[in-house]
C-alpha atoms as a PDB file:
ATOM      1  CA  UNK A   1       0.000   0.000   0.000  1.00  0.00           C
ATOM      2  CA  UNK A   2       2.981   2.134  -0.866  1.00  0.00           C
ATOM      3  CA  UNK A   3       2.537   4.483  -3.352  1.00  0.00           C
ATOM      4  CA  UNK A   4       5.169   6.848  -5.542  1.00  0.00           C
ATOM      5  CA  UNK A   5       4.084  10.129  -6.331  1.00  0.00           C
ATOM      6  CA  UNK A   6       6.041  12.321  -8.564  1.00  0.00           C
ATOM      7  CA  UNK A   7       4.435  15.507  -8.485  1.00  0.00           C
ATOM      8  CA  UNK A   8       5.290  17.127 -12.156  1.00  0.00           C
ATOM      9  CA  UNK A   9       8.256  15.277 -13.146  1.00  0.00           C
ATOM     10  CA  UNK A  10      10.260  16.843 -15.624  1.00  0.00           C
ATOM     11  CA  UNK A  11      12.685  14.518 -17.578  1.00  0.00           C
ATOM     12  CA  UNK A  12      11.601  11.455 -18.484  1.00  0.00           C
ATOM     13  CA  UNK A  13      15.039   9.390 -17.593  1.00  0.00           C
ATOM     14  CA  UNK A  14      14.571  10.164 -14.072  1.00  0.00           C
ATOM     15  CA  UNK A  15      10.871   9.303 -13.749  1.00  0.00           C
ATOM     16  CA  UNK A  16      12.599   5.926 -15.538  1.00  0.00           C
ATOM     17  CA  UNK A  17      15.045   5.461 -12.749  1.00  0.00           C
ATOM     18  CA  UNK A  18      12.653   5.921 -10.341  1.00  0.00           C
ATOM     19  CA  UNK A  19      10.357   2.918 -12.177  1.00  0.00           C
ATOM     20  CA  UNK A  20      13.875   1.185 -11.970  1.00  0.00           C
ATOM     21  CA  UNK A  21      14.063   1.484  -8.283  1.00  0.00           C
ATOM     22  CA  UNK A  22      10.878   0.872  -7.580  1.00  0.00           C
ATOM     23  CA  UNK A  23      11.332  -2.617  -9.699  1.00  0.00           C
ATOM     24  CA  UNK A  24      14.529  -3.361  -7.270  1.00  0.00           C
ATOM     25  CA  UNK A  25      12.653  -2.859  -4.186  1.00  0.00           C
ATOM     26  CA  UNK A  26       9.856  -4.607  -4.896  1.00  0.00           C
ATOM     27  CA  UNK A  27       7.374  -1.490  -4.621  1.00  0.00           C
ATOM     28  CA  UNK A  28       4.883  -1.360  -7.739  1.00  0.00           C
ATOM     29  CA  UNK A  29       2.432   1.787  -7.189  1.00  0.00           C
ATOM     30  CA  UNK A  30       3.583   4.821  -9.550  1.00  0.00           C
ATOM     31  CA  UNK A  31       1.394   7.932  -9.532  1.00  0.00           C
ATOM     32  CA  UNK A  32       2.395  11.062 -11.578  1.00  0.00           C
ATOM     33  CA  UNK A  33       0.874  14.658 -11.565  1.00  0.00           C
ATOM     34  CA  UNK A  34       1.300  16.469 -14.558  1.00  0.00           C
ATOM     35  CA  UNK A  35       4.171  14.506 -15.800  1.00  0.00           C
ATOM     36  CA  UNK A  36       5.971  17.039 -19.122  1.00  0.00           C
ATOM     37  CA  UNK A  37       6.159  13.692 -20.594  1.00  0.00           C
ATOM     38  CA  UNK A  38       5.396  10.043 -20.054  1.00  0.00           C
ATOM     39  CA  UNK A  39       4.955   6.989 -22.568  1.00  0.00           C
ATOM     40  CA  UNK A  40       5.607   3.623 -21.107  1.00  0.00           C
ATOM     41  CA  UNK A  41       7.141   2.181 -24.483  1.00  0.00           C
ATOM     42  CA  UNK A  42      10.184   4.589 -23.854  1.00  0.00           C
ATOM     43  CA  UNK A  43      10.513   3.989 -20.016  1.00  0.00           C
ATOM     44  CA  UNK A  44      10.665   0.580 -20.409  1.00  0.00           C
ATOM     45  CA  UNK A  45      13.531   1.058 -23.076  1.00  0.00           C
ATOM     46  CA  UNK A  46      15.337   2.507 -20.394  1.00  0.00           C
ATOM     47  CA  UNK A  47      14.462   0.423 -17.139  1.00  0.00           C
ATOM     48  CA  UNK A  48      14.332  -2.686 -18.612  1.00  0.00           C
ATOM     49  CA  UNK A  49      12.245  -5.504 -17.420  1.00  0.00           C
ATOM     50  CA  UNK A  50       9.682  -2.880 -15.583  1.00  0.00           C
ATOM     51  CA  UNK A  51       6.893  -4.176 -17.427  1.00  0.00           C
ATOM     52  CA  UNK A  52       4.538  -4.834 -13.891  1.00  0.00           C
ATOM     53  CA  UNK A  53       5.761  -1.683 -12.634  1.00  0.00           C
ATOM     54  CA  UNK A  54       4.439   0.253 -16.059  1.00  0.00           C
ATOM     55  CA  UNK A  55       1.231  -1.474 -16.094  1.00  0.00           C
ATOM     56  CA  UNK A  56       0.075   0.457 -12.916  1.00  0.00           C
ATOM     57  CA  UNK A  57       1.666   3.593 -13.249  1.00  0.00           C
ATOM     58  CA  UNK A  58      -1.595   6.342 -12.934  1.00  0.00           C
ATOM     59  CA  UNK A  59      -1.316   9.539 -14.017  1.00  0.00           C
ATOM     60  CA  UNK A  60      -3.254  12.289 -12.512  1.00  0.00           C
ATOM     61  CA  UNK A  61      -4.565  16.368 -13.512  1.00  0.00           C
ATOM     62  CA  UNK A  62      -3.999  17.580 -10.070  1.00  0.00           C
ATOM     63  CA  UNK A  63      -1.947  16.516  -6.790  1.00  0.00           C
ATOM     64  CA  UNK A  64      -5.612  17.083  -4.949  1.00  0.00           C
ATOM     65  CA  UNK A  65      -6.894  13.943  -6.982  1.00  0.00           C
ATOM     66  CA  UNK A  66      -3.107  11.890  -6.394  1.00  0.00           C
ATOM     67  CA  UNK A  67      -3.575  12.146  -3.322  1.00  0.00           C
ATOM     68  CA  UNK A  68      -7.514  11.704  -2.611  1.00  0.00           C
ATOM     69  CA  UNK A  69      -7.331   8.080  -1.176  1.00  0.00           C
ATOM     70  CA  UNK A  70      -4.007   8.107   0.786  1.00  0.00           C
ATOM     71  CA  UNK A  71      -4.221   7.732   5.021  1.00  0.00           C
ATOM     72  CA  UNK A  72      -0.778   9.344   5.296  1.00  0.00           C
ATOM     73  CA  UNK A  73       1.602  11.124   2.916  1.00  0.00           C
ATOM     74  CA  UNK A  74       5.147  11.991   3.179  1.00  0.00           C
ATOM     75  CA  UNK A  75       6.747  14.873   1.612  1.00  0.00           C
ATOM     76  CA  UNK A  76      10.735  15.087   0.749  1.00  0.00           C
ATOM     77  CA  UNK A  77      12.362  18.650   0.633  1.00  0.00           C
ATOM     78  CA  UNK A  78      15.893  19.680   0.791  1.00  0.00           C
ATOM     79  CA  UNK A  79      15.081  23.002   2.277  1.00  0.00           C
ATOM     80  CA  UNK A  80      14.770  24.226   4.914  1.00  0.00           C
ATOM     81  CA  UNK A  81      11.117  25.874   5.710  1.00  0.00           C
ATOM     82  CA  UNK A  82      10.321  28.966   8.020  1.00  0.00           C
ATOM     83  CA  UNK A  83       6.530  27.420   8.536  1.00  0.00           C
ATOM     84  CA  UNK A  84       6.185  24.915  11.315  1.00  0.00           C
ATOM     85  CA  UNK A  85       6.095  20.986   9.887  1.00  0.00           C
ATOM     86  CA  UNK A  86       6.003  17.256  11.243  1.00  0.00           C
ATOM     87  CA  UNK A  87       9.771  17.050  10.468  1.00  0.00           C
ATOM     88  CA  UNK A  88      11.501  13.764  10.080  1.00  0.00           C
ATOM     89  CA  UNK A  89      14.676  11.826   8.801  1.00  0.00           C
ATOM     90  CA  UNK A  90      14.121   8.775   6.275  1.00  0.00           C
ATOM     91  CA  UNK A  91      14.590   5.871   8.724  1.00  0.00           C
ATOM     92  CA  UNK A  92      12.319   7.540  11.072  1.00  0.00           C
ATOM     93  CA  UNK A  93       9.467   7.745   8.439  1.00  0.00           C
ATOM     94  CA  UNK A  94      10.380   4.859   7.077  1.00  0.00           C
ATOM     95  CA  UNK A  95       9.501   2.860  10.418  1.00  0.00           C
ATOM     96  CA  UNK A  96       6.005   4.636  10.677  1.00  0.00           C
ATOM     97  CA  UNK A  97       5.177   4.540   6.493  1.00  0.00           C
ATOM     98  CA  UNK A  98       5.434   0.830   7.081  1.00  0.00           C
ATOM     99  CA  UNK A  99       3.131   1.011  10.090  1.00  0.00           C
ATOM    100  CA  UNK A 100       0.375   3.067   8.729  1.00  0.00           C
ATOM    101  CA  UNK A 101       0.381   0.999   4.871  1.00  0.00           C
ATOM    102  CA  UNK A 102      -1.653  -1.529   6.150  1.00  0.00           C
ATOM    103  CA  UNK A 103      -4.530   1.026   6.816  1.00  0.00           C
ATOM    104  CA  UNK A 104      -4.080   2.312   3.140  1.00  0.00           C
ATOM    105  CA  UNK A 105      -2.449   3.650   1.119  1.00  0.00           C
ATOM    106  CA  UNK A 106       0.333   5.712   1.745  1.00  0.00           C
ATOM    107  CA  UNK A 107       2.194   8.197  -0.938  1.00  0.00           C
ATOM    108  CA  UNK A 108       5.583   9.301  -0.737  1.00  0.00           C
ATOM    109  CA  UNK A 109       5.388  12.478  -2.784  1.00  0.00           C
ATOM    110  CA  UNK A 110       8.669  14.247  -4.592  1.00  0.00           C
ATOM    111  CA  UNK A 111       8.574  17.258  -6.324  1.00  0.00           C
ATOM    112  CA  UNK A 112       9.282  18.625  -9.567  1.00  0.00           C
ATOM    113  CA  UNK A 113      13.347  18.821 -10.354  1.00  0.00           C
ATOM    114  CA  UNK A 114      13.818  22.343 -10.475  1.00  0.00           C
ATOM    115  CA  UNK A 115      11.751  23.707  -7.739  1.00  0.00           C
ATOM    116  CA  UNK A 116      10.750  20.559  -5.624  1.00  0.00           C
ATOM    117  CA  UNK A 117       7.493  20.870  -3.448  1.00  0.00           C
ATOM    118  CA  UNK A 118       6.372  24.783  -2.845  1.00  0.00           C
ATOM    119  CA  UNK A 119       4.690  25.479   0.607  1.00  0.00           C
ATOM    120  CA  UNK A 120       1.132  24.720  -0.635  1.00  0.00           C
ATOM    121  CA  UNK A 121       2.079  20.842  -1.638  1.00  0.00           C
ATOM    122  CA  UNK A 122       3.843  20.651   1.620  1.00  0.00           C
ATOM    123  CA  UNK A 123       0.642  21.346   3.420  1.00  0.00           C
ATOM    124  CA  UNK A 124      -0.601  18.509   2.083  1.00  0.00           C
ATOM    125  CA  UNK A 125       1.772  16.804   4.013  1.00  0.00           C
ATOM    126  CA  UNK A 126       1.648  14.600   7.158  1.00  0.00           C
ATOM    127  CA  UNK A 127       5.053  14.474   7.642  1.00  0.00           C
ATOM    128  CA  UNK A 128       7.968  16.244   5.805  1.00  0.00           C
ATOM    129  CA  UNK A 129      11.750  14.553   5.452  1.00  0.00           C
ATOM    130  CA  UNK A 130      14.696  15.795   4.450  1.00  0.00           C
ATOM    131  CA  UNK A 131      17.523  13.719   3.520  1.00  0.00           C
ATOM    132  CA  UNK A 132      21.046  14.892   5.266  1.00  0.00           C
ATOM    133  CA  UNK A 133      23.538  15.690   3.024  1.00  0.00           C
ATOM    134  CA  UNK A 134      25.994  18.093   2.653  1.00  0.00           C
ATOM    135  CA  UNK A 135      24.335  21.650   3.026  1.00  0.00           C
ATOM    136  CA  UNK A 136      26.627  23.340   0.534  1.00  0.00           C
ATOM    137  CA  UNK A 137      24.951  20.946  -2.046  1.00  0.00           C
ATOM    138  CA  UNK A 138      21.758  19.594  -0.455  1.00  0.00           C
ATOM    139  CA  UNK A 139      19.508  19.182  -3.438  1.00  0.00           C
ATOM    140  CA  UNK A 140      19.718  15.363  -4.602  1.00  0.00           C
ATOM    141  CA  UNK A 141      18.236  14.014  -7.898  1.00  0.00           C
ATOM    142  CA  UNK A 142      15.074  13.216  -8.161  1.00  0.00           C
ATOM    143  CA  UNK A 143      15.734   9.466  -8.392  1.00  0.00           C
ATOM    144  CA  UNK A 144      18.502   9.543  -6.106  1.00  0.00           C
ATOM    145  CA  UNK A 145      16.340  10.526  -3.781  1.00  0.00           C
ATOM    146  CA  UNK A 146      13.248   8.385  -3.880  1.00  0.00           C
ATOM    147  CA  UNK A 147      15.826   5.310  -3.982  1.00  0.00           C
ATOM    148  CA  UNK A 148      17.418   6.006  -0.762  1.00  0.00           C
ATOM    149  CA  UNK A 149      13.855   6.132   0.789  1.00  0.00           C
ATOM    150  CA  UNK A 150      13.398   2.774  -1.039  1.00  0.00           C
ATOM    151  CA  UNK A 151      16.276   1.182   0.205  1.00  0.00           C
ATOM    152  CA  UNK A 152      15.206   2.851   3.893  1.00  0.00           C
ATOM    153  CA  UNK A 153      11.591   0.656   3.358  1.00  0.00           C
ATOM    154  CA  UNK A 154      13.314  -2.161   2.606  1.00  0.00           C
ATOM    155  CA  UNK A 155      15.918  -2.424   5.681  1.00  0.00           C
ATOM    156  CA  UNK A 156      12.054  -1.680   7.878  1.00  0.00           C
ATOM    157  CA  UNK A 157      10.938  -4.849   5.720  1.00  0.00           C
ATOM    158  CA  UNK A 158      13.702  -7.055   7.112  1.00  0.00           C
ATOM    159  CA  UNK A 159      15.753  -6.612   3.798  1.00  0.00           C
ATOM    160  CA  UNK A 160      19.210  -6.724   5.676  1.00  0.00           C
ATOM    161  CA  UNK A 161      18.161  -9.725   7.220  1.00  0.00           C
ATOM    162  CA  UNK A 162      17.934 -11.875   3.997  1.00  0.00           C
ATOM    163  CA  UNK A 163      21.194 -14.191   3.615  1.00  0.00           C
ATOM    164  CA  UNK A 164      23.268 -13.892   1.217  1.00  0.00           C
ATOM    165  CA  UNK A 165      23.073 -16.022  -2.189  1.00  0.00           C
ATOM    166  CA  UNK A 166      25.062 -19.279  -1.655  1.00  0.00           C
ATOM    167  CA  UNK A 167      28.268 -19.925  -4.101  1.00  0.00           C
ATOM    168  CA  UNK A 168      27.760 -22.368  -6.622  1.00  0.00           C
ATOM    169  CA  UNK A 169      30.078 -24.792  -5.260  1.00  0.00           C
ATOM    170  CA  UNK A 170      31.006 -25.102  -1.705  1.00  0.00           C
ATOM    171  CA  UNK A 171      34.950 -26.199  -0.708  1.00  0.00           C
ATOM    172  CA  UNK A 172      36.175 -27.969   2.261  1.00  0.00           C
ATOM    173  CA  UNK A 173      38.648 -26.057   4.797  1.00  0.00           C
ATOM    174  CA  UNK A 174      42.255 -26.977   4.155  1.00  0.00           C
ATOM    175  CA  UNK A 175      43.759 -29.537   6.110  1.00  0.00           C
ATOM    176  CA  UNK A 176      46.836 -28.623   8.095  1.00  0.00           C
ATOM    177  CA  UNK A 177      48.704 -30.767   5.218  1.00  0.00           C
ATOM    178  CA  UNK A 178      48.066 -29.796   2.256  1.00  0.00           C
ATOM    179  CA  UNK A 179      48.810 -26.387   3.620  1.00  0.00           C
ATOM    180  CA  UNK A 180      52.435 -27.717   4.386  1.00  0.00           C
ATOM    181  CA  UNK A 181      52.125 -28.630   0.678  1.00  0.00           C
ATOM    182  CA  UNK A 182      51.384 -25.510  -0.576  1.00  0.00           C
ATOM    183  CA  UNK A 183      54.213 -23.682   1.668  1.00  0.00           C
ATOM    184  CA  UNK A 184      56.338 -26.346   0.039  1.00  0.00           C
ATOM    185  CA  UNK A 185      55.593 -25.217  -3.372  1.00  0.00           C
ATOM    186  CA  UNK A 186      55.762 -21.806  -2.888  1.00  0.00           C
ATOM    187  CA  UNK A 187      59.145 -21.404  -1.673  1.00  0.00           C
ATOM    188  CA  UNK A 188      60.074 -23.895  -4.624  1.00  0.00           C
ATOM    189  CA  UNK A 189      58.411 -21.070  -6.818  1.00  0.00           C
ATOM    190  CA  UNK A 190      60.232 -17.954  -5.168  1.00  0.00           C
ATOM    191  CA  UNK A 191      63.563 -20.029  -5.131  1.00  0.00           C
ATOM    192  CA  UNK A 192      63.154 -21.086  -8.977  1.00  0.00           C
ATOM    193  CA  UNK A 193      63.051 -17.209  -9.543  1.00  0.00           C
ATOM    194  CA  UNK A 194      65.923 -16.149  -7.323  1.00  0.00           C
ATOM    195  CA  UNK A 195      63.172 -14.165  -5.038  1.00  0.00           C
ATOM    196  CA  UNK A 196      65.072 -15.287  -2.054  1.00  0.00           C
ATOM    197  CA  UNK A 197      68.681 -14.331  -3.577  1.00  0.00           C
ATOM    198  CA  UNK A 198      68.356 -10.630  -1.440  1.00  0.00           C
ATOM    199  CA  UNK A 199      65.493 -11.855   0.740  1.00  0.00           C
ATOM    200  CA  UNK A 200      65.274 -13.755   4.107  1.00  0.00           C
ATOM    201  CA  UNK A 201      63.731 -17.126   3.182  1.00  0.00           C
ATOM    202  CA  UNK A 202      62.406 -17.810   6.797  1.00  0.00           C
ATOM    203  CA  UNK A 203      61.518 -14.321   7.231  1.00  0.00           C
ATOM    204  CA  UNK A 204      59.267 -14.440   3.873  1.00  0.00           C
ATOM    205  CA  UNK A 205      57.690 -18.091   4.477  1.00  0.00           C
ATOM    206  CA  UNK A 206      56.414 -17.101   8.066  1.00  0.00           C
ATOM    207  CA  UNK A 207      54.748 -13.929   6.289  1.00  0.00           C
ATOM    208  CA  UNK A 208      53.110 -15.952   3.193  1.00  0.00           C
ATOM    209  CA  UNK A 209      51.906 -18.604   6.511  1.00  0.00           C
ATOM    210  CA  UNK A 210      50.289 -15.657   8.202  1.00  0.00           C
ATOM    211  CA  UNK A 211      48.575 -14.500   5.181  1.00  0.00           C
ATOM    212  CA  UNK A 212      47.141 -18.006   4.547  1.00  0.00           C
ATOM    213  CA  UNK A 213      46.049 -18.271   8.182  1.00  0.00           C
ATOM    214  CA  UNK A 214      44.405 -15.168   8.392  1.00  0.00           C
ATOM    215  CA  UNK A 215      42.185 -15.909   4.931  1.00  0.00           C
ATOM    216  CA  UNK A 216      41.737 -19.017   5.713  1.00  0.00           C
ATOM    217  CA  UNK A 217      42.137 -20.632   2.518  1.00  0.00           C
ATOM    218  CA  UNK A 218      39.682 -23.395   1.946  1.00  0.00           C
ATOM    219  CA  UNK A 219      41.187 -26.715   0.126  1.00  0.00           C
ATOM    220  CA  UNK A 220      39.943 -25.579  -3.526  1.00  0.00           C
ATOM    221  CA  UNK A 221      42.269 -22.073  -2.892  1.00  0.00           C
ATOM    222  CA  UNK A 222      44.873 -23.838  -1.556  1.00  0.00           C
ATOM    223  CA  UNK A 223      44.425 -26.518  -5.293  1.00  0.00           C
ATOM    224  CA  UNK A 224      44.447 -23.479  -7.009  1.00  0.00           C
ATOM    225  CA  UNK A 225      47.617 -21.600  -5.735  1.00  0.00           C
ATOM    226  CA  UNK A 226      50.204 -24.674  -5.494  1.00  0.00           C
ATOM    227  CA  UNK A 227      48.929 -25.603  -8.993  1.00  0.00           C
ATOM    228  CA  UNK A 228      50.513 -22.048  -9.806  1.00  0.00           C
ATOM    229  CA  UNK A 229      53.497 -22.189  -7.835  1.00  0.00           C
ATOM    230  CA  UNK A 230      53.996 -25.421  -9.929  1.00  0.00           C
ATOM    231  CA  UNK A 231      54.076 -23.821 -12.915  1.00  0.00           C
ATOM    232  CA  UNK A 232      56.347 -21.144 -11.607  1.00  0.00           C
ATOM    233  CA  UNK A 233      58.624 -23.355 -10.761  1.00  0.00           C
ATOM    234  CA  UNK A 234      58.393 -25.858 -13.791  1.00  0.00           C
ATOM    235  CA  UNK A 235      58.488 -22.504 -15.847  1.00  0.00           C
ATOM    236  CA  UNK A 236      62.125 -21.419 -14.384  1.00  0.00           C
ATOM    237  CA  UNK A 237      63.423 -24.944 -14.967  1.00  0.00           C
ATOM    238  CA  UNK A 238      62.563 -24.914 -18.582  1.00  0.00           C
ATOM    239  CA  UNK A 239      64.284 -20.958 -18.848  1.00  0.00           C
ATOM    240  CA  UNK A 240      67.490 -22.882 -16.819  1.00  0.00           C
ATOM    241  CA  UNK A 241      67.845 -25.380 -19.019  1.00  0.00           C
ATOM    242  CA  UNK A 242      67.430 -23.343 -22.238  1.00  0.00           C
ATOM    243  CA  UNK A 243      70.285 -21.370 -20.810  1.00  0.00           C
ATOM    244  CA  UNK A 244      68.194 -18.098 -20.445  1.00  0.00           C
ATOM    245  CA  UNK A 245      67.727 -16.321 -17.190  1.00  0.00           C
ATOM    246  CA  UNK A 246      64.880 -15.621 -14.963  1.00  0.00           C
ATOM    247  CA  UNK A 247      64.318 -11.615 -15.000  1.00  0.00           C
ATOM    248  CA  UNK A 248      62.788  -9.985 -11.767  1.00  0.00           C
END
């Protein structure tokens, strides 16, 4: 019961990114007030795969009519006003928006690019928000800012909480041995190309076991490096025996 409203939107690639960000988080109610231009068949060349989101975008003659049916509506300004309003930050309203959609609908209403809301749309207004960002620059895009109040619906939603995709295939941890191995290798690979002719070989080996302890490596990394410092050494034999020498 979340609805978009983009009170007369200006250019047509940000009322696009906004359809795009709606698509990502999974909100599907567009409404636009006076739009300078709108046709679907180019939005959707630009946010691809927005097809659901298109099919309910409304567009409406006044913000009076946008707004008719909504039990709470949320302005976004990046001024600062003299006149006295419900002032909030976007994880604040985000937490109550949530709340209050599942009495009806609720709009979150952005102004036009170049001027944003004026006083009179603000009164319209349960609550006002202002995004904090730096005050020498304040005014965000249009998109910009409807996604961060996205993303700030989504975290309410339990977003964060969702685990992350699982690889495609899973590795056992690497046994204390085949680490051994791959130290083995390694400082077969930095002797084969004279790494420790200036460098303290103990000194170095302790280091690369640190590294690999921190990590830790899992038994298809620690495959995947000896197999190169094979070849690093194998490579250095075959330069030895064609007489040529290992540069550095």
């Amino acid at each position: 019961m979340i609805v978009i409203v983009l009170h007369e939107p200006q250019d047509l690639v940000n009322i696009a990114h906004v359809v795009r960000g709606m698509k990502n988080f999974g909100v599907r109610d567009l409404r636009l007030v006076k739009p300078r231009e709108y046709e679907a068949y180019r939005i959707e060349g630009i946010a691809h795969q927005t097809q659901d989101v298109l099919a309910r975008v409304r567009t409406y003659a006044s913000l009076a009519d946008a707004l008719a049916d909504c039990v709470h509506v949320v302005g976004f300004t990046a001024r600062g006003r003299t006149a006295k309003r419900n002032l909030q930050r976007p994880r604040d309203a985000a937490i109550e928006v949530m709340s209050l959609a599942e009495g009806g609908p609720v709009a979150l209403l952005f102004g036009r690019e170049d001027k944003g809301l004026s006083n009179e749309d603000l009164d319209r207004c349960h609550r006002v928000v202002t995004i904090p960002s730096d005050p020498a620059y304040a005014s965000l895009n249009l998109a910009h800012a409807v996604i961060i109040m996205l993303y700030e619906l989504a975290l309410v939603r339990g977003a964060e909480s969702r685990p992350f995709k699982t690889p495609r295939r899973t590795a056992e941890p690497a046994d204390v041995a085949e680490l051994e191995r791959l130290f083995v290798d390694v400082a077969r690979a930095l002797q084969a190309i004279e790494f420790f002719k200036t460098r303290n070989q103990g000194g170095v080996m302790r280091t690369m076991r640190e590294i690999a302890h921190r990590a830790p490596l899992d038994a298809r990394e620690v495959k995947l490096l000896r197999a190169m410092a094979i070849e690093v050494t194998k490579y250095g034999e075959r330069l030895a025996r064609s007489g040529l020498h290992v540069d550095r």
